[in-house]
C-alpha atoms as a PDB file:
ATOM      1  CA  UNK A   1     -12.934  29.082  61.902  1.00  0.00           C
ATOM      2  CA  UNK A   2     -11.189  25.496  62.131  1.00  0.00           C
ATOM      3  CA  UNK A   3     -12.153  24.307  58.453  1.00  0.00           C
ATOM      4  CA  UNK A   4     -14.886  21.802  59.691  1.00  0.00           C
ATOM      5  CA  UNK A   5     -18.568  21.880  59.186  1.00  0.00           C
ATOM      6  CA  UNK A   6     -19.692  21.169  62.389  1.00  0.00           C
ATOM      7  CA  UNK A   7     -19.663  18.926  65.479  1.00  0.00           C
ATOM      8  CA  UNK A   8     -19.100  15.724  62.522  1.00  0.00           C
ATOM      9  CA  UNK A   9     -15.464  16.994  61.826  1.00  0.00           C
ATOM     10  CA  UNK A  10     -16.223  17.184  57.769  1.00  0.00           C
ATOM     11  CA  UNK A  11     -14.457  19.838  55.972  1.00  0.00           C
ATOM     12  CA  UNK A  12     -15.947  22.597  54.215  1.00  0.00           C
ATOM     13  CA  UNK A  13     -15.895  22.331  50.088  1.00  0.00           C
ATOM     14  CA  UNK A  14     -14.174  25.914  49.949  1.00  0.00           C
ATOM     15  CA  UNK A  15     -11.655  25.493  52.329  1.00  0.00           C
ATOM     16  CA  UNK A  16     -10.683  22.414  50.114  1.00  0.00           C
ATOM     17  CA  UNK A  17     -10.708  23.897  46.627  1.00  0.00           C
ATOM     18  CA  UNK A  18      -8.638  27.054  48.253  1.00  0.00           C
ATOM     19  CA  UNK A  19      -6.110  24.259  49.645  1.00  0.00           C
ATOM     20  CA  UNK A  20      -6.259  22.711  46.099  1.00  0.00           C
ATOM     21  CA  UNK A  21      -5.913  25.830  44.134  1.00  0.00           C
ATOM     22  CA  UNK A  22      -2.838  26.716  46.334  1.00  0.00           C
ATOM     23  CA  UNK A  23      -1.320  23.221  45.998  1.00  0.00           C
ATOM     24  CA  UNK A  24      -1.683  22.903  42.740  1.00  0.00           C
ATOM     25  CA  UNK A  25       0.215  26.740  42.382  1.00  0.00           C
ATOM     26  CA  UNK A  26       3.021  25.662  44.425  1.00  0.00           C
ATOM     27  CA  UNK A  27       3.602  22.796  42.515  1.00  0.00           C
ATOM     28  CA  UNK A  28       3.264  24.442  39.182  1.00  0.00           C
ATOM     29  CA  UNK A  29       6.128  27.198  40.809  1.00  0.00           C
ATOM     30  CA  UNK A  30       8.166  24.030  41.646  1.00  0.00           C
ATOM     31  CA  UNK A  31       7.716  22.124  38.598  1.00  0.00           C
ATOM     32  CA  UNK A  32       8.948  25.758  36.864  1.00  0.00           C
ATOM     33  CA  UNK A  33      12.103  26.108  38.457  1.00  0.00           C
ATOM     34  CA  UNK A  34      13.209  22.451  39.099  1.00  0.00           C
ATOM     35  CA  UNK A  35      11.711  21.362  35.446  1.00  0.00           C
ATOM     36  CA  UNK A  36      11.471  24.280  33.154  1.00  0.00           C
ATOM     37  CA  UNK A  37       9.855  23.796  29.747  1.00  0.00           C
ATOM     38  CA  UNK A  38      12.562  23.566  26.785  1.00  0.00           C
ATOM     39  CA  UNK A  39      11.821  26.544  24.541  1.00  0.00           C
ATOM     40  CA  UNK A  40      11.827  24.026  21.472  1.00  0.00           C
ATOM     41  CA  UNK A  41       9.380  21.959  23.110  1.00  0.00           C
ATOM     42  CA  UNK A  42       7.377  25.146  23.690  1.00  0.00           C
ATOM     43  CA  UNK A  43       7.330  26.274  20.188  1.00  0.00           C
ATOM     44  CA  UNK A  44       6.688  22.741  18.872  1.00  0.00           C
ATOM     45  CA  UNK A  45       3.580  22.896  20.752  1.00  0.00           C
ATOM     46  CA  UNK A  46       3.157  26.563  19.718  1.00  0.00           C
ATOM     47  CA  UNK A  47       3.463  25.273  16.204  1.00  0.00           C
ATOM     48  CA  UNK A  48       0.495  22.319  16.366  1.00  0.00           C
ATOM     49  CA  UNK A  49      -1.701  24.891  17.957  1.00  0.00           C
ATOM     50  CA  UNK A  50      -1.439  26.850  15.179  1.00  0.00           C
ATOM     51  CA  UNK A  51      -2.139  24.309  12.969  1.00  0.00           C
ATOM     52  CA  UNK A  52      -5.442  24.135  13.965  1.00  0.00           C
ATOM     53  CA  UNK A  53      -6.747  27.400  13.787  1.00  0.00           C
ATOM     54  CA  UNK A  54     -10.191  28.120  12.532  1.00  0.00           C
ATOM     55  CA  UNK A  55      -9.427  29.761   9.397  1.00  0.00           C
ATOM     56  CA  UNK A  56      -7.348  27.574   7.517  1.00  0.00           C
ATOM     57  CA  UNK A  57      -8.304  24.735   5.320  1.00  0.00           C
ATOM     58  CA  UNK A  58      -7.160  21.363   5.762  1.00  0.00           C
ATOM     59  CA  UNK A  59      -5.856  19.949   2.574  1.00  0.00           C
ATOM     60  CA  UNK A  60      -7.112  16.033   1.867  1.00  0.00           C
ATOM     61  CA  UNK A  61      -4.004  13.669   1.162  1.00  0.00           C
ATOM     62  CA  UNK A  62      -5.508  12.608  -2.070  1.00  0.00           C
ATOM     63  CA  UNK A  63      -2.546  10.063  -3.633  1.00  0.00           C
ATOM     64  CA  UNK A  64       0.967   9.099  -1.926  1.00  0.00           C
ATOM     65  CA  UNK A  65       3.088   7.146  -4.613  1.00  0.00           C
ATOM     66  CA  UNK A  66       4.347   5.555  -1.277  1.00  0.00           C
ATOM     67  CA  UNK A  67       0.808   3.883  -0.901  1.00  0.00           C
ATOM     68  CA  UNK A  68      -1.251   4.197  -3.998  1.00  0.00           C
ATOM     69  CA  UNK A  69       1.260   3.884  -7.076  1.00  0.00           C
ATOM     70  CA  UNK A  70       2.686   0.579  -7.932  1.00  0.00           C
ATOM     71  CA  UNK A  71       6.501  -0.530  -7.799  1.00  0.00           C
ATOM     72  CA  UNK A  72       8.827   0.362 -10.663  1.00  0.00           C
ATOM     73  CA  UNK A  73      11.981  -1.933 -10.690  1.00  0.00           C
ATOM     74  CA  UNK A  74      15.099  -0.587 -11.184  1.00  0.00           C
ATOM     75  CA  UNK A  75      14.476   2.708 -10.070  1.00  0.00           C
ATOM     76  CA  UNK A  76      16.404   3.587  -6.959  1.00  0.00           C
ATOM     77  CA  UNK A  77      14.802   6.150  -4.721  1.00  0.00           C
ATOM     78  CA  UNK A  78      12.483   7.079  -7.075  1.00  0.00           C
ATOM     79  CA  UNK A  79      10.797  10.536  -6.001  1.00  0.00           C
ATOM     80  CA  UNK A  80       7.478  10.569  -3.641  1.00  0.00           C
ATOM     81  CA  UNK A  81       4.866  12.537  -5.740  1.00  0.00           C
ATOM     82  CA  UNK A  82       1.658  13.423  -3.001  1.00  0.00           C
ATOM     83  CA  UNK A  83      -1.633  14.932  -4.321  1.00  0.00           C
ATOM     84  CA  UNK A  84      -3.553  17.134  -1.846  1.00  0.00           C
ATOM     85  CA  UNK A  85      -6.614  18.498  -2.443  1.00  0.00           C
ATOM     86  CA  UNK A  86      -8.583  21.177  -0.733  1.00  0.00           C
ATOM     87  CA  UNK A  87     -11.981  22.522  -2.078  1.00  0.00           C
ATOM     88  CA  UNK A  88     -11.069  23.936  -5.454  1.00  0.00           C
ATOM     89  CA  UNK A  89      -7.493  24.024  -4.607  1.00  0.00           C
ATOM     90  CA  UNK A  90      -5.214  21.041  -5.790  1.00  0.00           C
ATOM     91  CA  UNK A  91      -1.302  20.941  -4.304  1.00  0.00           C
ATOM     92  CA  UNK A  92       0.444  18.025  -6.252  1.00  0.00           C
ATOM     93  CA  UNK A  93       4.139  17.750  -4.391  1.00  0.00           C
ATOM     94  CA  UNK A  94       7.051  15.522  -5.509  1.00  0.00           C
ATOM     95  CA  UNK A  95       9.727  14.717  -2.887  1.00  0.00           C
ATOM     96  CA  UNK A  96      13.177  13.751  -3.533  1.00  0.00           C
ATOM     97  CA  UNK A  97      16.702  13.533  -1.827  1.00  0.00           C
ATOM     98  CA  UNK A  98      17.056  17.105  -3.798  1.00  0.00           C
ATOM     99  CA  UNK A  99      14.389  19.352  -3.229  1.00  0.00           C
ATOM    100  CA  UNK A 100      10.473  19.771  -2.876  1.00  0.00           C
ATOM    101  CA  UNK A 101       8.813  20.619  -6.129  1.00  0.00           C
ATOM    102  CA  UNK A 102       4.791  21.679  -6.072  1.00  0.00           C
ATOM    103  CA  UNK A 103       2.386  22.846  -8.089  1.00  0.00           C
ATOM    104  CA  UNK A 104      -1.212  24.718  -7.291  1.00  0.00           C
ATOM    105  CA  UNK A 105      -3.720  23.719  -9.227  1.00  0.00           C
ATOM    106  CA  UNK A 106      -5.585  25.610 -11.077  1.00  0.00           C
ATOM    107  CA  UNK A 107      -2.391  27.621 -11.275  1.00  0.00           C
ATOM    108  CA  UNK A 108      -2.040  30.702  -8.896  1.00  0.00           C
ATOM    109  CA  UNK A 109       0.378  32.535  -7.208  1.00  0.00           C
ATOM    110  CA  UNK A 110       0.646  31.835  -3.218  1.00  0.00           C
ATOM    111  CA  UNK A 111       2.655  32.153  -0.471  1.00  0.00           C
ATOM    112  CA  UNK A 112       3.983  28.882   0.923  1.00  0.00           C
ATOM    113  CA  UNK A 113       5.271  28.155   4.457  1.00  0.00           C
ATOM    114  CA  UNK A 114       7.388  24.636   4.714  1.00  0.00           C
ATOM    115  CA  UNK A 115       6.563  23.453   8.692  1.00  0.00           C
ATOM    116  CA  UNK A 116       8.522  21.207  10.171  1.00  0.00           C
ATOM    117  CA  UNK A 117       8.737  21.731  13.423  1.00  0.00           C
ATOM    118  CA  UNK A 118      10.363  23.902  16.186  1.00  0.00           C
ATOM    119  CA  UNK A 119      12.091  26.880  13.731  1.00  0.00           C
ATOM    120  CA  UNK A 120       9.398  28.624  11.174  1.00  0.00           C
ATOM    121  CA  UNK A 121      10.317  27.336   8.117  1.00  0.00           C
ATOM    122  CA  UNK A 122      11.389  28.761   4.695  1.00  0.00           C
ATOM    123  CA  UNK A 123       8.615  31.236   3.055  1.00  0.00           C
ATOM    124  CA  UNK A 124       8.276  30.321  -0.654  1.00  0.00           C
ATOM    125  CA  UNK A 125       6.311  32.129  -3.287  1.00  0.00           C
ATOM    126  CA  UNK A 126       4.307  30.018  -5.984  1.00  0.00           C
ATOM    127  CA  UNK A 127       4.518  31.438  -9.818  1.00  0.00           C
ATOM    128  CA  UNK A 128       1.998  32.783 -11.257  1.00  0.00           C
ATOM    129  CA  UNK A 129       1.887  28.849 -13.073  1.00  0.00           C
ATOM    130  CA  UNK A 130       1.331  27.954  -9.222  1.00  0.00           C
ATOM    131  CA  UNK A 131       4.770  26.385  -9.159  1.00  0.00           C
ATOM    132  CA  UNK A 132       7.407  26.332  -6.213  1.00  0.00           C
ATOM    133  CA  UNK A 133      10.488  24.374  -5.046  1.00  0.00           C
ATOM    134  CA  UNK A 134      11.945  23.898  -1.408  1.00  0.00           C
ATOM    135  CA  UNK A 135      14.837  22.333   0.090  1.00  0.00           C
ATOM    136  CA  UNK A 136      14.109  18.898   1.126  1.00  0.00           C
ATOM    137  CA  UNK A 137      12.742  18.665   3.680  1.00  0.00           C
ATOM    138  CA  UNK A 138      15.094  17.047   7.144  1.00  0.00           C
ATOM    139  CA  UNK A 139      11.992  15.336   9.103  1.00  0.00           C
ATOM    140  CA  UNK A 140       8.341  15.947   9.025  1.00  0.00           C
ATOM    141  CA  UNK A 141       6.655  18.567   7.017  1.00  0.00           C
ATOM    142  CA  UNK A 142       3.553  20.462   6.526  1.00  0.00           C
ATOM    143  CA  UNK A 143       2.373  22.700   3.974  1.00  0.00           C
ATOM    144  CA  UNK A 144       0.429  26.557   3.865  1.00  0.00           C
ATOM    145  CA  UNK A 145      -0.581  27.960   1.778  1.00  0.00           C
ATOM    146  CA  UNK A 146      -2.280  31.256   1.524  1.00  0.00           C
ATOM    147  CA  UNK A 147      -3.667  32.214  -1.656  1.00  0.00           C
ATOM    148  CA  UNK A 148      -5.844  35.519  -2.733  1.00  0.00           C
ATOM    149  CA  UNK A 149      -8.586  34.221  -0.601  1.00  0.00           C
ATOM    150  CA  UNK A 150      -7.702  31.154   1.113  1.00  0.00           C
ATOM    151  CA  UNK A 151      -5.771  29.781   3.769  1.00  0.00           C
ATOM    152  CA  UNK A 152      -4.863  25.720   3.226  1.00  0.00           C
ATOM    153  CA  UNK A 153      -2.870  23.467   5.159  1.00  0.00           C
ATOM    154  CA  UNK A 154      -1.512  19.926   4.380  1.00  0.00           C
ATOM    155  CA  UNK A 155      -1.713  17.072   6.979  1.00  0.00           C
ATOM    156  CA  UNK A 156       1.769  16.213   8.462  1.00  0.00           C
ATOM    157  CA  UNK A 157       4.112  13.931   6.684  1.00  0.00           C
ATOM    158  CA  UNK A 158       7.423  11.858   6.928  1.00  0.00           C
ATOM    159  CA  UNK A 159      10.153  12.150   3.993  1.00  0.00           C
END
């Protein structure tokens, strides 16, 4: 068989999706050993796909003092206090150059996971007053939280 349909010289539709399907391997082979994928890259995109699994929660960003509370002169850096809210579940958050400080409301011991990005981040466990602190966070961050019967994640944010 020469690949053609017939005396008009068209090719047949299989032979082309087999060419296709071994072009497209090839260059997936080349693209793997000339290119290869950075690991961190990898688990960054590891990372978002996890974020959007089916049983967490996403948490609402409620209030950001960086867009909703008005300008106090004469404080310098004053702290970034974010309110996220999630069903029942409130997270109120204030940022500073010193830490992460949080509280679940109503208050309720969790397990906390600070995201941000290619390395897991630090596991924290909330009181049984729902309160936690963090380092601060270096870049972007994310929040989950899994409580006795929920799982609830914050939307990504810059410090």
């Amino acid at each position: 068989m020469d690949g053609t349909d017939g005396a008009d010289g068209v090719r047949d539709g299989m032979d082309d999706d087999l060419d296709a399907g071994l072009l497209e391997e090839e260059l997936r082979q080349a693209a793997a050993a000339l290119d290869p994928l950075p690991p961190a890259l990898l688990q960054i995109a590891v990372d978002a796909y996890v974020l959007h699994r089916l049983d967490a929660e996403v948490a609402e960003l409620t209030f950001d003092s960086l867009v909703d509370a008005v300008p106090v002169r004469g404080t310098e850096d004053p702290p970034r206090m974010l309110t996220f809210s999630a069903g029942e579940v409130t997270v109120d958050v204030e940022v500073t150059a010193h830490g992460l400080m949080g509280q679940l409301m109503p208050p309720q011991p969790a397990r906390i996971e600070v995201l941000g990005g290619p390395r897991p981040g630090p596991s924290l466990t909330a009181d049984d007053m729902g309160r936690f602190t963090a380092a601060p966070p270096s870049g972007p961050f994310a929040l989950r939280l899994r409580t006795a019967g929920d799982v609830i994640e914050t939307e990504w944010l810059r410090t």
